[in-house]
Protein backbone atom coordinates (compact mmCIF):
# COMPACT_ATOMS: atom_id res chain seq x y z
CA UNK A 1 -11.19 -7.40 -16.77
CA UNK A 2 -8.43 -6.26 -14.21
CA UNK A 3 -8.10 -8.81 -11.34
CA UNK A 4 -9.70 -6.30 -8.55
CA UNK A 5 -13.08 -6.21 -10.80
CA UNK A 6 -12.70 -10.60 -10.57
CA UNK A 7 -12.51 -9.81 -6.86
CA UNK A 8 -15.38 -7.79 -6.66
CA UNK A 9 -17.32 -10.11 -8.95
CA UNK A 10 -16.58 -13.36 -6.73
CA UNK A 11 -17.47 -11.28 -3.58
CA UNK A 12 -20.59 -9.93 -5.01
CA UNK A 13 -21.79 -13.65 -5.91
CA UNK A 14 -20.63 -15.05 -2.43
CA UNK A 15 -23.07 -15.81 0.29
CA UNK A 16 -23.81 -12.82 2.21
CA UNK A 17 -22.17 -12.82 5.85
CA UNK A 18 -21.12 -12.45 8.34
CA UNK A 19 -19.70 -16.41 8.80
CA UNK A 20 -19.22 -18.05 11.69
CA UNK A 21 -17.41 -21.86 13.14
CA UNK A 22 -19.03 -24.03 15.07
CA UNK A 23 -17.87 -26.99 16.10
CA UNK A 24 -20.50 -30.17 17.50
CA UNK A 25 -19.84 -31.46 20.46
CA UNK A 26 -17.47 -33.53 20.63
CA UNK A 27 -15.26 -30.76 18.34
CA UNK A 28 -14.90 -33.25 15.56
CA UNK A 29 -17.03 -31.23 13.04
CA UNK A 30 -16.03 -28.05 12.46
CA UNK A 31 -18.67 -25.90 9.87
CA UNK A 32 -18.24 -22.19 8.64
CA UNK A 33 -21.90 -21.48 8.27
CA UNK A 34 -23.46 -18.01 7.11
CA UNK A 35 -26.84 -16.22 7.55
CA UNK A 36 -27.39 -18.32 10.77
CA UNK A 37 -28.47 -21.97 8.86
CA UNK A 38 -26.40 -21.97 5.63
CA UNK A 39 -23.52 -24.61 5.22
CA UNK A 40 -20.81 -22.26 3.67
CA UNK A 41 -18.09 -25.47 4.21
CA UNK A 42 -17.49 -28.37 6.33
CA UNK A 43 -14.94 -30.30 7.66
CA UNK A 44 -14.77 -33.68 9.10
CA UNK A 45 -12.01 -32.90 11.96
CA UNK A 46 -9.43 -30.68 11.79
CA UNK A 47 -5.96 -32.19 11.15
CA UNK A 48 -3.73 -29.32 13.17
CA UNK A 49 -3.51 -25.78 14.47
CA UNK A 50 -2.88 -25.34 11.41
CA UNK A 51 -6.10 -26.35 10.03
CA UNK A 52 -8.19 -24.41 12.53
CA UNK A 53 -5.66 -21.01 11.62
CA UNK A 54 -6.92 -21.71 7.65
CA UNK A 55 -10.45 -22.15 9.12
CA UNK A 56 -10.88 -18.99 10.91
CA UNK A 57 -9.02 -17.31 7.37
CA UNK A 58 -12.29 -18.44 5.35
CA UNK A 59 -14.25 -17.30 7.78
CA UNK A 60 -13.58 -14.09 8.11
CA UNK A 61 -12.86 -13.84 4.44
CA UNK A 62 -16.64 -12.93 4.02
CA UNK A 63 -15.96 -9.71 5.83
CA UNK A 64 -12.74 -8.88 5.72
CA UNK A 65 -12.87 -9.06 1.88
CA UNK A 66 -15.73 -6.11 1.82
CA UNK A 67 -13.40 -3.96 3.88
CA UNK A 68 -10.49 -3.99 2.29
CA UNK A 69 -12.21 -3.67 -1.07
CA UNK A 70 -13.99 -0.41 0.45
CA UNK A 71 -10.62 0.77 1.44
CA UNK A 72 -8.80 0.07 -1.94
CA UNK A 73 -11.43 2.01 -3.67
CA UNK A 74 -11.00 5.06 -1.36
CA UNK A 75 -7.40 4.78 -1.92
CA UNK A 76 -7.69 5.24 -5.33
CA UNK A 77 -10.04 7.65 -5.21
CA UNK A 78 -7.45 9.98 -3.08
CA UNK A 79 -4.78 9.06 -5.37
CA UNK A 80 -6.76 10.21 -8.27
CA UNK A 81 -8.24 13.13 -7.33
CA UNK A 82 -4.60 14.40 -5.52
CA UNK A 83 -3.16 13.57 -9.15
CA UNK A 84 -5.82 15.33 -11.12
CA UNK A 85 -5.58 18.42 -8.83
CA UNK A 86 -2.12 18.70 -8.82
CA UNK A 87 -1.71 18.46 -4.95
CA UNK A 88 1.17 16.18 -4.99
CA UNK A 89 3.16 18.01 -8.15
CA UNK A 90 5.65 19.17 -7.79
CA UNK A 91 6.51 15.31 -6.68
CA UNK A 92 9.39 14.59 -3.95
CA UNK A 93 11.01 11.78 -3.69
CA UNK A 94 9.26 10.06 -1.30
CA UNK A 95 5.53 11.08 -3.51
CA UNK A 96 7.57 9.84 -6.54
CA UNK A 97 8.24 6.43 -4.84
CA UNK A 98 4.47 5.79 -3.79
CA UNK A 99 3.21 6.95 -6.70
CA UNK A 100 5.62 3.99 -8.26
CA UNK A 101 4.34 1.30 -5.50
CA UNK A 102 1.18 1.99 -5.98
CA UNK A 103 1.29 1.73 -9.97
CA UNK A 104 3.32 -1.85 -9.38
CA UNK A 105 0.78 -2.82 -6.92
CA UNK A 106 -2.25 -2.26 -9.13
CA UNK A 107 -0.63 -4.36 -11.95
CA UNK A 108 -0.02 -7.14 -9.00
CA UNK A 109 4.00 -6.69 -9.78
């Protein structure tokens, strides 16, 4: 299993979205919460800014996960059918060294 089909596998299993914070009122307890009443996490108080940046990362994961999945796959679907078509042969430089980054970037070089 390449790691892109784990991704899609975890994201598939995942809570459907979107997320959202809240925080109660005093702003001690800060909850990512999805499909309006689920508890996705919790946390007592956030220690520092830095806390509340890795906060709003999980909960936007949800979504922004999806979307760049979606945009992988069209990626590769241009790259592929370009390739099979022969629109980028004969490759230039510049094709050659894409077509490299992309290869290294699939194998997660």
């Amino acid at each position: 299993m390449t790691k892109l089909e784990e991704i899609k596998q975890r994201e598939a299993k995942a809570t459907p979205g979107p997320w959202r914070r809240e925080a109660n009122t005093l702003g001690v307890l800060r909850t990512i919460l999805a499909l309006k009443i689920k508890v996705i996490a919790t946390y007592p108080y956030a220690f520092s800014k830095v806390d509340g940046i890795n906060l709003e990362f999980i909960t936007h994961a949800r979504s922004d996960i999806p979307y760049l999945l979606r945009r992988l796959e069209a990626a590769e679907a241009v790259i592929t059918t370009l390739t099979a078509t022969g629109f980028i042969y004969p490759l230039t430089y510049p094709t050659a060294l894409a077509l490299v980054a992309w290869e290294k970037a699939k194998e997660g070089a």
